[in-house]
PDB file of N, CA and C in Angstrom:
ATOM      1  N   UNK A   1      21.694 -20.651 -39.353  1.00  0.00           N
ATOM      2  CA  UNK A   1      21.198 -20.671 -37.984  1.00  0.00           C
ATOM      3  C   UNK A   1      20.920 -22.106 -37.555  1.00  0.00           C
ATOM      4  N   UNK A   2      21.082 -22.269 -36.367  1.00  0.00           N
ATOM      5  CA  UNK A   2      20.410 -23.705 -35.555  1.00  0.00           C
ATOM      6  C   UNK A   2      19.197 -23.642 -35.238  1.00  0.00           C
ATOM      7  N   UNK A   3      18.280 -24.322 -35.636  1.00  0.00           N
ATOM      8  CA  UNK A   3      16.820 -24.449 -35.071  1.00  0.00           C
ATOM      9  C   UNK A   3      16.162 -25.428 -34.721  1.00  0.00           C
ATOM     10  N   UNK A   4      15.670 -25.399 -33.482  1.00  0.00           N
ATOM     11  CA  UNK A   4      14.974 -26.094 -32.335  1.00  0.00           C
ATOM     12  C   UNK A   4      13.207 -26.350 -32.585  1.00  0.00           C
ATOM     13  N   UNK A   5      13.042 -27.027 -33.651  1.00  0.00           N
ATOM     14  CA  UNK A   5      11.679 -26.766 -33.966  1.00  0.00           C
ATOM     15  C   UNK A   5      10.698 -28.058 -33.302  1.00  0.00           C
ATOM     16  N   UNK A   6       9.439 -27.431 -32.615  1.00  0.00           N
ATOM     17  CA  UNK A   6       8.975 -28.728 -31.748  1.00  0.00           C
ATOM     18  C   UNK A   6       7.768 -28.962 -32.619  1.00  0.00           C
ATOM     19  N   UNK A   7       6.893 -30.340 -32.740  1.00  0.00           N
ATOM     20  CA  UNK A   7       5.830 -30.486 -33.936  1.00  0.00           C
ATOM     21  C   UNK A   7       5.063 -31.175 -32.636  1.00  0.00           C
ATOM     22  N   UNK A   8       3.934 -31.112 -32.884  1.00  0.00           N
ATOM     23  CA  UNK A   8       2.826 -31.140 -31.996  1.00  0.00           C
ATOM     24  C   UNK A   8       2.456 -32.445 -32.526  1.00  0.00           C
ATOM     25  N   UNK A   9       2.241 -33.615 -31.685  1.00  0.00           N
ATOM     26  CA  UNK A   9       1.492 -34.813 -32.297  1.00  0.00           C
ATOM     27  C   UNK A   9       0.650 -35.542 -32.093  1.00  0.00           C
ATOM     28  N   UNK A  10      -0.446 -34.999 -32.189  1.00  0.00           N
ATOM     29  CA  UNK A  10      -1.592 -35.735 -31.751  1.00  0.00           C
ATOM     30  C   UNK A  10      -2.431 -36.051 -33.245  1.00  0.00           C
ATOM     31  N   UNK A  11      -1.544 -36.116 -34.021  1.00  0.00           N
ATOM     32  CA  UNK A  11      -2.461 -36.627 -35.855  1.00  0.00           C
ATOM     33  C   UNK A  11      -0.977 -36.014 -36.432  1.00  0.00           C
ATOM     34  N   UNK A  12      -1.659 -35.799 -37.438  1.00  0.00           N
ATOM     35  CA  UNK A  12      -0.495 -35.403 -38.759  1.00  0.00           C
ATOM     36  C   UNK A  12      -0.463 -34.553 -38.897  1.00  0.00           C
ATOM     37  N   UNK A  13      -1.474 -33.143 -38.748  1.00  0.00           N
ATOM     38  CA  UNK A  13      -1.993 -32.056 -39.035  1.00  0.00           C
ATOM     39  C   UNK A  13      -0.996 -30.768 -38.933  1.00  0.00           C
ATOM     40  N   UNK A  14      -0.138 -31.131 -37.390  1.00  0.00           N
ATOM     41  CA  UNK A  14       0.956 -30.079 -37.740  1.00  0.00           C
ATOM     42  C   UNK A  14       2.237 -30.361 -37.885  1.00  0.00           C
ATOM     43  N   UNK A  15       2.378 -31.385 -38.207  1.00  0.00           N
ATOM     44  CA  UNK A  15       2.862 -31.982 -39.016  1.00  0.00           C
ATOM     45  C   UNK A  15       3.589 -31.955 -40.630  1.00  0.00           C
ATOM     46  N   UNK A  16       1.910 -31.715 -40.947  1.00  0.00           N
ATOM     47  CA  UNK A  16       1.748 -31.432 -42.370  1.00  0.00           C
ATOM     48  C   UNK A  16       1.908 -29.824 -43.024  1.00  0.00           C
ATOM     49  N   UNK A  17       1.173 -29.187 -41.825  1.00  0.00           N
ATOM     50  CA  UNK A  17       1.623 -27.611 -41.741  1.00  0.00           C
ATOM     51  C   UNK A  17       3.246 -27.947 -41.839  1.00  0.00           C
ATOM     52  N   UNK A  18       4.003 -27.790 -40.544  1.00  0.00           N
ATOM     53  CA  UNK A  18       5.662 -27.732 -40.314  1.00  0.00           C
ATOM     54  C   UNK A  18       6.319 -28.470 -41.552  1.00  0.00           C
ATOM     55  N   UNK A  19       5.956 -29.224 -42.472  1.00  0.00           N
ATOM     56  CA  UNK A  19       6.870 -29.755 -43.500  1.00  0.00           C
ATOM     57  C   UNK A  19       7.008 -28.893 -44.586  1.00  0.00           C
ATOM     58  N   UNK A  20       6.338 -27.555 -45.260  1.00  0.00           N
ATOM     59  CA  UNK A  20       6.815 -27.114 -45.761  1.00  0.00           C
ATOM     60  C   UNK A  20       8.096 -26.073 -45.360  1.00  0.00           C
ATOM     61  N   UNK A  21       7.896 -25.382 -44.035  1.00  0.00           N
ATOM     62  CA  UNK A  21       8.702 -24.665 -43.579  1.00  0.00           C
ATOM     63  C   UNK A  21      10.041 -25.547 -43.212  1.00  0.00           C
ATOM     64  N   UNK A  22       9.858 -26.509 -42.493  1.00  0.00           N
ATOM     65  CA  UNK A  22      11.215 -27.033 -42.618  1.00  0.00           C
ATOM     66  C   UNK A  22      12.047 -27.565 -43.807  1.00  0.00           C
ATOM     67  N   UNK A  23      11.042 -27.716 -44.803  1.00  0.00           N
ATOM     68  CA  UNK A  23      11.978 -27.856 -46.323  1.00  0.00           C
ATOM     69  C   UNK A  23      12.943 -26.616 -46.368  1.00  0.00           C
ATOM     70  N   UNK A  24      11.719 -25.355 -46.569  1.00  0.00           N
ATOM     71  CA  UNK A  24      12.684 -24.248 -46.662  1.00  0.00           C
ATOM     72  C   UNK A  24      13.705 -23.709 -45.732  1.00  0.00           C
ATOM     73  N   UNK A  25      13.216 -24.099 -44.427  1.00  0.00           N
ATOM     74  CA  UNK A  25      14.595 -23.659 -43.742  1.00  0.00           C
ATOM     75  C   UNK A  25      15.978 -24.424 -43.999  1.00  0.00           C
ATOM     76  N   UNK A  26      15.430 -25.899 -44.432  1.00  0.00           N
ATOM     77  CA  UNK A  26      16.526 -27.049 -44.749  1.00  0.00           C
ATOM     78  C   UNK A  26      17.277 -26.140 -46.095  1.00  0.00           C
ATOM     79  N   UNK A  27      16.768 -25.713 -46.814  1.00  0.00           N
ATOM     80  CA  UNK A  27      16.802 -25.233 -48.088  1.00  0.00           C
ATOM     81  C   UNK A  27      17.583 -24.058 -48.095  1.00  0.00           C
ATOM     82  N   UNK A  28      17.385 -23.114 -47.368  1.00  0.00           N
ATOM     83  CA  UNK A  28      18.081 -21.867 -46.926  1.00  0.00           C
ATOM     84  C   UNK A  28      19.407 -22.364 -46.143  1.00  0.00           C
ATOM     85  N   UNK A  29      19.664 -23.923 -45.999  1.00  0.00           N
ATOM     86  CA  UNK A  29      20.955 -24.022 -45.044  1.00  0.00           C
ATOM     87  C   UNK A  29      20.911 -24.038 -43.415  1.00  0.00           C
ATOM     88  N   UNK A  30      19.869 -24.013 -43.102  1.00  0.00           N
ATOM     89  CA  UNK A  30      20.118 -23.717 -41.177  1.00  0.00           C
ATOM     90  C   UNK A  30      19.843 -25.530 -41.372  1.00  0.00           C
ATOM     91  N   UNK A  31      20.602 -25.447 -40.204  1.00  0.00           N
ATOM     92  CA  UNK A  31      20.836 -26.647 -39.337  1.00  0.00           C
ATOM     93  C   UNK A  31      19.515 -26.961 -38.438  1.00  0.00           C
ATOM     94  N   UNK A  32      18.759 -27.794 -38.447  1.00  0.00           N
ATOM     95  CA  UNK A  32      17.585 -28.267 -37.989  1.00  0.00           C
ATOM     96  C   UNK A  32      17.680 -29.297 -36.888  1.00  0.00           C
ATOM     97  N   UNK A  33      16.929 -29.124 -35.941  1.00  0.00           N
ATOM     98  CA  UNK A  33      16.705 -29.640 -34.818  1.00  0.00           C
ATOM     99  C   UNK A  33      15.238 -30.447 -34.560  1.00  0.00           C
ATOM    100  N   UNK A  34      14.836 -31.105 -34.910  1.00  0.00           N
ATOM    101  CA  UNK A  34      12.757 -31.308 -34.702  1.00  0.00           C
ATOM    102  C   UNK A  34      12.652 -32.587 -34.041  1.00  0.00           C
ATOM    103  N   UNK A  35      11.968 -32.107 -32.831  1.00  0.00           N
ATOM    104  CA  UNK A  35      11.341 -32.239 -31.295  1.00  0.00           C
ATOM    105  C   UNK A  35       9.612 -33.513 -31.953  1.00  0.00           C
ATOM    106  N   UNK A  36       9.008 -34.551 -32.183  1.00  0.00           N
ATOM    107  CA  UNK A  36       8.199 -34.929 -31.701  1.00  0.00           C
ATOM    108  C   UNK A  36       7.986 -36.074 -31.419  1.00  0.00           C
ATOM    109  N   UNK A  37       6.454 -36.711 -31.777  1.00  0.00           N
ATOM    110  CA  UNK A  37       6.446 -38.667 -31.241  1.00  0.00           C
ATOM    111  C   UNK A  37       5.524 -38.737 -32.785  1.00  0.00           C
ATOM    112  N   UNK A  38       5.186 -40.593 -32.097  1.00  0.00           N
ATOM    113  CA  UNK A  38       4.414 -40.596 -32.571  1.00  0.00           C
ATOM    114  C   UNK A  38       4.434 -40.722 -34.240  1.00  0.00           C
ATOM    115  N   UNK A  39       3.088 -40.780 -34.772  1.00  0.00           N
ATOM    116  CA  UNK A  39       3.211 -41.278 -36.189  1.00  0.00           C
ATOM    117  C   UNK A  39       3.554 -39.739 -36.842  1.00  0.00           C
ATOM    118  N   UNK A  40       3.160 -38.293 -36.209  1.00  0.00           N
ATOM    119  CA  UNK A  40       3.933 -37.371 -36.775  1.00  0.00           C
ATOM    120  C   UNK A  40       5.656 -37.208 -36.538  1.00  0.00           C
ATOM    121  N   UNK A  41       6.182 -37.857 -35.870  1.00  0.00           N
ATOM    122  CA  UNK A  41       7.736 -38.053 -35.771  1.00  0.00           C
ATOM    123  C   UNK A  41       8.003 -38.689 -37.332  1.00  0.00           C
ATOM    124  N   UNK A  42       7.581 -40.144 -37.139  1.00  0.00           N
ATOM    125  CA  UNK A  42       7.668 -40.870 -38.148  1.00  0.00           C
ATOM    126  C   UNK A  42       7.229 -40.168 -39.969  1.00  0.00           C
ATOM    127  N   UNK A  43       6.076 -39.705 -39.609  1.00  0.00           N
ATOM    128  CA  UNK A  43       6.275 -38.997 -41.054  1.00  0.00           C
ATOM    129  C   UNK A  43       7.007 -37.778 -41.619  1.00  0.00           C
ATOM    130  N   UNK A  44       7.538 -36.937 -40.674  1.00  0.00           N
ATOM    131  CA  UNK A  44       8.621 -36.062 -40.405  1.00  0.00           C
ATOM    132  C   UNK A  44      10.012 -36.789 -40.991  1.00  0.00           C
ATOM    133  N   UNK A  45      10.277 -38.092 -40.705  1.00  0.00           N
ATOM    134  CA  UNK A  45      11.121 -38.338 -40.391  1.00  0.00           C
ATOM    135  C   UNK A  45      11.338 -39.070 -42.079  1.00  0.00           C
ATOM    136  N   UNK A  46      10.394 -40.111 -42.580  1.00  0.00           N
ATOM    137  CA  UNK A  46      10.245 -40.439 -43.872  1.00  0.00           C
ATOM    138  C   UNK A  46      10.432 -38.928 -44.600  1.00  0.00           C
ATOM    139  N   UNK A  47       9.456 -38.115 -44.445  1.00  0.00           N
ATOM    140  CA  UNK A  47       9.924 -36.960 -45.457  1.00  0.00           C
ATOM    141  C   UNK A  47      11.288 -36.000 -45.857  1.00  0.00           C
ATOM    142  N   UNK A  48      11.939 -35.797 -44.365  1.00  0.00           N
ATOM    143  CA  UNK A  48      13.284 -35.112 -44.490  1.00  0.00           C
ATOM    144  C   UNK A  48      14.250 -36.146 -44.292  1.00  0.00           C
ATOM    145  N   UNK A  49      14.250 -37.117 -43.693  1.00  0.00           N
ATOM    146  CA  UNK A  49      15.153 -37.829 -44.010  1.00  0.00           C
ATOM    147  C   UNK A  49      16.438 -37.963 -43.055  1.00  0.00           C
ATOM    148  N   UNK A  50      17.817 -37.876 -44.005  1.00  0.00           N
ATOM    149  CA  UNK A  50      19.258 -37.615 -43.242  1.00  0.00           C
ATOM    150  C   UNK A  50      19.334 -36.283 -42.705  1.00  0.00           C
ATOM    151  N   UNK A  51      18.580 -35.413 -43.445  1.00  0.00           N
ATOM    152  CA  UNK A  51      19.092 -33.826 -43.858  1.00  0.00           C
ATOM    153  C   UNK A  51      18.491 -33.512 -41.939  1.00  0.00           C
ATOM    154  N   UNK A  52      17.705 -33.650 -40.952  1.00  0.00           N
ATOM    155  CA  UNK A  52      17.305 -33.205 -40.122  1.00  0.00           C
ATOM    156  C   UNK A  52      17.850 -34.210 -38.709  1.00  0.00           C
ATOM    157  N   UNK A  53      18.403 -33.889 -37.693  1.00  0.00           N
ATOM    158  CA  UNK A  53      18.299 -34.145 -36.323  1.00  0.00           C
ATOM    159  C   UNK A  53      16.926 -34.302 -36.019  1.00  0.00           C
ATOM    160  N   UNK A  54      16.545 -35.563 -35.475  1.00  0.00           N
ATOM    161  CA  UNK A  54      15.443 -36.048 -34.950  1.00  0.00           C
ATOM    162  C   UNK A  54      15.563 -36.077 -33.036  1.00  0.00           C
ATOM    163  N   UNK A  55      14.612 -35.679 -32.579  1.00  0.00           N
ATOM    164  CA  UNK A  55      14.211 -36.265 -30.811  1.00  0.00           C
ATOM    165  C   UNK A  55      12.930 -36.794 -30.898  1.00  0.00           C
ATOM    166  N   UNK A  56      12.938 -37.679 -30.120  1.00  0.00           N
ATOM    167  CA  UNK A  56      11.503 -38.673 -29.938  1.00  0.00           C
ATOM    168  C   UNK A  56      11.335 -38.016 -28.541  1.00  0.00           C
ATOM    169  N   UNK A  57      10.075 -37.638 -27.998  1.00  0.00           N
ATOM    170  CA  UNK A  57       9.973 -36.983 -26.697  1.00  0.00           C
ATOM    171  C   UNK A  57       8.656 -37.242 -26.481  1.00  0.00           C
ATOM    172  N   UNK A  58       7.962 -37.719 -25.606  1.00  0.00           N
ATOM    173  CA  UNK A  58       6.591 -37.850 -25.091  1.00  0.00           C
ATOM    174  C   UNK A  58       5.837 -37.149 -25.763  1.00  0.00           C
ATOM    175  N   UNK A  59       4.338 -37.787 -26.049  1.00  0.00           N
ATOM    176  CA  UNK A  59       3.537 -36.885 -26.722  1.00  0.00           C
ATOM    177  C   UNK A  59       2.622 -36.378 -25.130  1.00  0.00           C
ATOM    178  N   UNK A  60       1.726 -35.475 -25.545  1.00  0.00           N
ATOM    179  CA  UNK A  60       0.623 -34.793 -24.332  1.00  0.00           C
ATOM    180  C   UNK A  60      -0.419 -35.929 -24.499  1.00  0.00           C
ATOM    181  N   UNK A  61      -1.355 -35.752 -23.979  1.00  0.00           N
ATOM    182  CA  UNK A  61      -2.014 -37.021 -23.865  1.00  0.00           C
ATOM    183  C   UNK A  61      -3.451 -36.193 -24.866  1.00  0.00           C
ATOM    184  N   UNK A  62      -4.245 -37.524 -25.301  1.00  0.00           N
ATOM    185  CA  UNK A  62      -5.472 -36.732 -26.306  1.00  0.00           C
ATOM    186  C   UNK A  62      -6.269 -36.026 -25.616  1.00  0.00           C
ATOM    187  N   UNK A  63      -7.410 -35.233 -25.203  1.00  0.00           N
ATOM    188  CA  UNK A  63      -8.293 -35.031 -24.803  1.00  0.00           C
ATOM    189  C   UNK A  63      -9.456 -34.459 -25.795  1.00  0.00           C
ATOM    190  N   UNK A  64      -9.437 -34.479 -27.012  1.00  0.00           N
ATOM    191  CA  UNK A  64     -10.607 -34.674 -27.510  1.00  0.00           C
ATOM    192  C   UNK A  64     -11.674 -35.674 -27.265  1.00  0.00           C
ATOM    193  N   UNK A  65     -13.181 -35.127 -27.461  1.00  0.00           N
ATOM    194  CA  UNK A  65     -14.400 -35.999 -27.346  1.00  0.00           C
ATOM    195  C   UNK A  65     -15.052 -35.937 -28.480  1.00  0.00           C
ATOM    196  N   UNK A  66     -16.355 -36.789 -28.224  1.00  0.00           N
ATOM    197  CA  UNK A  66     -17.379 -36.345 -29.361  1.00  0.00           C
ATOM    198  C   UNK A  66     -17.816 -35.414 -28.739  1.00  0.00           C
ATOM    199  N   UNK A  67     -18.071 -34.760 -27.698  1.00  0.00           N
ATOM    200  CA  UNK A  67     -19.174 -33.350 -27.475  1.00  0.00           C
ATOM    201  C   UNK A  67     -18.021 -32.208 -26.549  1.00  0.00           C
ATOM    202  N   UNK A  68     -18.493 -31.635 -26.121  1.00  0.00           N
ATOM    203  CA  UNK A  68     -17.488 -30.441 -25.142  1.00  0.00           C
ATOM    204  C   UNK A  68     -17.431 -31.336 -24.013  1.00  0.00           C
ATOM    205  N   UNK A  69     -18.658 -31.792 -23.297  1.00  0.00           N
ATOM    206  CA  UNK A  69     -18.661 -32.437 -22.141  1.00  0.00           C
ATOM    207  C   UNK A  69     -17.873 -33.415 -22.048  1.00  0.00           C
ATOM    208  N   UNK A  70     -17.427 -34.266 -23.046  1.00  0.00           N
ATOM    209  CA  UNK A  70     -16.255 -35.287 -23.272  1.00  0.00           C
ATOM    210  C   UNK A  70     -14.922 -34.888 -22.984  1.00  0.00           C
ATOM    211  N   UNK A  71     -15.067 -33.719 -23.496  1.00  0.00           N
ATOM    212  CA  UNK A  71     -13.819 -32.989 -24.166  1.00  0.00           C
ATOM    213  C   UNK A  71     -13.372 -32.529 -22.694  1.00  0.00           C
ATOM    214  N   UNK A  72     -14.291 -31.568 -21.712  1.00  0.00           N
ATOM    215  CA  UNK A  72     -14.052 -30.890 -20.310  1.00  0.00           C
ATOM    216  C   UNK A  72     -13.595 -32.132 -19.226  1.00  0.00           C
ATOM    217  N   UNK A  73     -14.796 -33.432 -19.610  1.00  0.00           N
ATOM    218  CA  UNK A  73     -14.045 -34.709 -18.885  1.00  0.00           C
ATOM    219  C   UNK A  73     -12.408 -35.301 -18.876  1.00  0.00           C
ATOM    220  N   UNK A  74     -12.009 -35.513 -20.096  1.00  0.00           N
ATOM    221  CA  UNK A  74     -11.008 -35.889 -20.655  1.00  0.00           C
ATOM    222  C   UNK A  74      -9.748 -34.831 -20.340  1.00  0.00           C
ATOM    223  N   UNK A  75     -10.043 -33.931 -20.696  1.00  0.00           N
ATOM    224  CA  UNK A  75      -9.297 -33.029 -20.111  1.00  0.00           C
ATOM    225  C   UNK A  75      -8.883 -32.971 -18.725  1.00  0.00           C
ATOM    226  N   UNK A  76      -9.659 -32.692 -17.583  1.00  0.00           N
ATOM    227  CA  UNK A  76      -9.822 -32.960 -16.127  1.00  0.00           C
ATOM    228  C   UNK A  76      -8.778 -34.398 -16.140  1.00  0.00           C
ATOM    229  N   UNK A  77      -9.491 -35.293 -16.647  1.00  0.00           N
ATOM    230  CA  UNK A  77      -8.586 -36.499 -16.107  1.00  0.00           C
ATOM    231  C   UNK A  77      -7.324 -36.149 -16.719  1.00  0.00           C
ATOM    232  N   UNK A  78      -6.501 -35.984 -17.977  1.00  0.00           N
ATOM    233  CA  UNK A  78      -5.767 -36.132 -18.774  1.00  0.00           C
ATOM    234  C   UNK A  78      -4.907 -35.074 -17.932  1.00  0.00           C
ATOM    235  N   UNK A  79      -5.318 -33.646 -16.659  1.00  0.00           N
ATOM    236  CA  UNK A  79      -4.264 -32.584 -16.805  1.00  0.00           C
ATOM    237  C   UNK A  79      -2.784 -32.991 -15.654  1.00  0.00           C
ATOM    238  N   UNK A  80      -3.254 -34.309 -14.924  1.00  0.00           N
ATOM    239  CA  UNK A  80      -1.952 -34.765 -14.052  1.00  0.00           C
ATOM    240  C   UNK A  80      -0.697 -35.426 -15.429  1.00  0.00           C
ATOM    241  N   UNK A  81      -1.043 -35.552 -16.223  1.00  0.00           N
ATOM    242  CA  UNK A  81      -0.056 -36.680 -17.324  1.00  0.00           C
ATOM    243  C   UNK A  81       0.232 -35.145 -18.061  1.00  0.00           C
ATOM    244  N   UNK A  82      -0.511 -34.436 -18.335  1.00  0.00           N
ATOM    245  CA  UNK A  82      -0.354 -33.151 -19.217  1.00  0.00           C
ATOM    246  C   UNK A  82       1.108 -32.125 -18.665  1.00  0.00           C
ATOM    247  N   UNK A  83       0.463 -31.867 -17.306  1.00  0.00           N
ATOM    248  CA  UNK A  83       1.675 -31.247 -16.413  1.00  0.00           C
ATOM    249  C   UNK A  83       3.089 -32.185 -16.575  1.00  0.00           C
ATOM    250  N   UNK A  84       3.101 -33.735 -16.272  1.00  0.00           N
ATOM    251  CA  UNK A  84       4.235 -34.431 -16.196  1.00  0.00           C
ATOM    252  C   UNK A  84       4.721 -34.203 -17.205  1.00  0.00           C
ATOM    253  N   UNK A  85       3.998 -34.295 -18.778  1.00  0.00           N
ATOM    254  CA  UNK A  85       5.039 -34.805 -19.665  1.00  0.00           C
ATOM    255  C   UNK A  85       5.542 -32.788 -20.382  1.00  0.00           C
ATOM    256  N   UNK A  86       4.350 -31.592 -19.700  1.00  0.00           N
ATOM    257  CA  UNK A  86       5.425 -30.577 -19.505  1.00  0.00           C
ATOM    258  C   UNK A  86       6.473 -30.016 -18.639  1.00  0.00           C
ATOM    259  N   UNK A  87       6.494 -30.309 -17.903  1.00  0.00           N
ATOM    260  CA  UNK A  87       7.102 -30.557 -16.485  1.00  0.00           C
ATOM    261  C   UNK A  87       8.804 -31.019 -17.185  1.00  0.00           C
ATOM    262  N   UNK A  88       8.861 -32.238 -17.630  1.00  0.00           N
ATOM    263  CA  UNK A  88       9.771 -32.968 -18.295  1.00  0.00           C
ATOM    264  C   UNK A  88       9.849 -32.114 -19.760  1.00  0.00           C
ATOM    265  N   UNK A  89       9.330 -32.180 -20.426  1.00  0.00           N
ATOM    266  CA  UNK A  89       9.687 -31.088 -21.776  1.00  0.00           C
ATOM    267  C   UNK A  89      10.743 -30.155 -21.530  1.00  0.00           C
ATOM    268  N   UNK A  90      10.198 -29.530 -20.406  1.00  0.00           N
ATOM    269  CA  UNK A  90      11.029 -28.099 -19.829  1.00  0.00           C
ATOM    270  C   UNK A  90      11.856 -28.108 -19.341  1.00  0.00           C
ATOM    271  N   UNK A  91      12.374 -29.477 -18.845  1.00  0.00           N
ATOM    272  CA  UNK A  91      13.571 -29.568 -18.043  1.00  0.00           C
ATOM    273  C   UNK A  91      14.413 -30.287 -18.978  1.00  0.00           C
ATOM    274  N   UNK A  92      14.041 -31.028 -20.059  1.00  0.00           N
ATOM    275  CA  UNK A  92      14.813 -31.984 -21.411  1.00  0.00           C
ATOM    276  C   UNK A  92      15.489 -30.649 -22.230  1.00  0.00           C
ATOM    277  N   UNK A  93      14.483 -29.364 -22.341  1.00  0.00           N
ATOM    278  CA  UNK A  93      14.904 -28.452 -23.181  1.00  0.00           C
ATOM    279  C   UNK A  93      15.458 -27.888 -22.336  1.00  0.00           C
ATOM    280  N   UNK A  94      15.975 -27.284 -21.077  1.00  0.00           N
ATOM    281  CA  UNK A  94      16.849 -26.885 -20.620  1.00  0.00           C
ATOM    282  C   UNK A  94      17.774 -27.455 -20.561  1.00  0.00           C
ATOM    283  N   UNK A  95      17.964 -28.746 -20.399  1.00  0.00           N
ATOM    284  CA  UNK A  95      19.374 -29.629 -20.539  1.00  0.00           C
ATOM    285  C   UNK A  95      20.013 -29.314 -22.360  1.00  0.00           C
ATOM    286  N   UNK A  96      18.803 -29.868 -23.022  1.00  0.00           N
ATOM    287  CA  UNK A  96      19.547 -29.879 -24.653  1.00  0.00           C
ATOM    288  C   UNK A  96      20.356 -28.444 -24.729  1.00  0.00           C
ATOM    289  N   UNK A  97      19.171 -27.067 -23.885  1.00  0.00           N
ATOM    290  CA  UNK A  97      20.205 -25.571 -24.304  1.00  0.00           C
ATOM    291  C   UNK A  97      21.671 -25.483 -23.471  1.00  0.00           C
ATOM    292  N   UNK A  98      21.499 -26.324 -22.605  1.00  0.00           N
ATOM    293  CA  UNK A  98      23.062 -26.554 -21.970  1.00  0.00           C
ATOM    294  C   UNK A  98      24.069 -26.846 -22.919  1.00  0.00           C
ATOM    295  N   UNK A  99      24.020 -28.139 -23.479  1.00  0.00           N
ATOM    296  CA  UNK A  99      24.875 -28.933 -24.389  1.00  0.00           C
ATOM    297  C   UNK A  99      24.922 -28.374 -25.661  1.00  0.00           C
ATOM    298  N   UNK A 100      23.537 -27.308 -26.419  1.00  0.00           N
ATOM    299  CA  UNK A 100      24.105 -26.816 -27.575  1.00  0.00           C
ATOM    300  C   UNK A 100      23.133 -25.465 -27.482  1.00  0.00           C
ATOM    301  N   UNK A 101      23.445 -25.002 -28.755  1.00  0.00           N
ATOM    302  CA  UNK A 101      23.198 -23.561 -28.747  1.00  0.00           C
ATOM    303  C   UNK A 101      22.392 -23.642 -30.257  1.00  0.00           C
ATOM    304  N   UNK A 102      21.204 -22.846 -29.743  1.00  0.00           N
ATOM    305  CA  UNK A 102      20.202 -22.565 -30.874  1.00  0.00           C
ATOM    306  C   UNK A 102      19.901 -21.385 -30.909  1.00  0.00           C
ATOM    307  N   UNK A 103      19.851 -20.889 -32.325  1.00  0.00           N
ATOM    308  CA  UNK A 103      19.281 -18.904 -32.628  1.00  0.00           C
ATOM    309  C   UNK A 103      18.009 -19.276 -32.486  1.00  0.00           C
ATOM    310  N   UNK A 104      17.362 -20.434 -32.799  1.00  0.00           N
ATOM    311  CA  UNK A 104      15.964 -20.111 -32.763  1.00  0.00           C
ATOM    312  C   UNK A 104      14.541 -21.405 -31.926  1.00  0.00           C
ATOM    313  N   UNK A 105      13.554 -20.988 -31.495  1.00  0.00           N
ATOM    314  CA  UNK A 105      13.258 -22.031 -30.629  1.00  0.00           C
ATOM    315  C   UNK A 105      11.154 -21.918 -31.348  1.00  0.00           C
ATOM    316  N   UNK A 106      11.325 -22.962 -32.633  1.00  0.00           N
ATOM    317  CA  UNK A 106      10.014 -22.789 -32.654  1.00  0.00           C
ATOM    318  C   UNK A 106       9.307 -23.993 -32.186  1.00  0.00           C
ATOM    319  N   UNK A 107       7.969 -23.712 -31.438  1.00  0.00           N
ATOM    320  CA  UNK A 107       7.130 -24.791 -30.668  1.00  0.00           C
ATOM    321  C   UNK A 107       5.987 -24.208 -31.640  1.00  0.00           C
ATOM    322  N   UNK A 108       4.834 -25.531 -31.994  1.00  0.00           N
ATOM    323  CA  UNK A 108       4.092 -26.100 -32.331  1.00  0.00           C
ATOM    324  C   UNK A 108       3.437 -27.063 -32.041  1.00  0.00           C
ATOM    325  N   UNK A 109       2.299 -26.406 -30.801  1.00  0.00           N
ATOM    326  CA  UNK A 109       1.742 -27.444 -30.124  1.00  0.00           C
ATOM    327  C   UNK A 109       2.533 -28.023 -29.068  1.00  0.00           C
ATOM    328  N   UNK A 110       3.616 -27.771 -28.751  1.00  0.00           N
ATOM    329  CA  UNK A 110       4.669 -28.291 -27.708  1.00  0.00           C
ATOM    330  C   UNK A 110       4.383 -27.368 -26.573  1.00  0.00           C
ATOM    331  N   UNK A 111       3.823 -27.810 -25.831  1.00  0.00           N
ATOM    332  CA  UNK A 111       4.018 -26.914 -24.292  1.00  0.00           C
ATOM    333  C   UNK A 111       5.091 -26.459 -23.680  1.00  0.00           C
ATOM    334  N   UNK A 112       5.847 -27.618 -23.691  1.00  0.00           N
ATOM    335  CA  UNK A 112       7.065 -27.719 -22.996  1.00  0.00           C
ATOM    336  C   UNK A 112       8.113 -26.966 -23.258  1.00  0.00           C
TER     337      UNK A 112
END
């Protein structure tokens, strides 16, 4: 199978989750596709290597705080850049399903 797998990057975390599954899907033979930025691109990218198709694609912007009230601030400001860079996700992944064909479409943390 072809798979379209998107990794969420705002740390390493899913990241670190998605690297065992993409071993095994690498492992089982499907053809791999993986969608992220950032220093989780990069360690994605050290770990699998040749064996995977890489896209570099905008990350979402942070909105964590130290308290909720940080967090509700940050957010508020952060949701005009949030919409753009899904806005664009959705229209990058409708172009890529133009040009090729995937059985499978997993997102992780990817809005878009």
């Amino acid at each position: 199978m072809r798979i379209l797998y998107a990794v969420g990057s705002w740390g390493l975390g899913h990241a670190a989750r998605a690297l065992p599954i993409l071993r095994a899907l690498r492992a089982a033979g499907h053809e791999l596709t993986v969608i992220s930025s950032g220093r989780a691109l990069l360690f994605l990218r050290r770990e699998l290597a040749e064996a995977v198709q890489f896209l570099d694609w905008p990350h979402f912007p942070h909105t964590l705080g130290r308290n909720r009230a940080e967090f509700f601030i940050r957010s508020a400001l952060a949701l005009p850049a949030f919409l753009r860079v899904m806005y664009w996700e959705r229209a990058r992944t409708r172009e890529l399903l133009r040009g090729r064909r995937f059985d499978r479409i997993v997102s992780d943390n990817r809005y878009g």
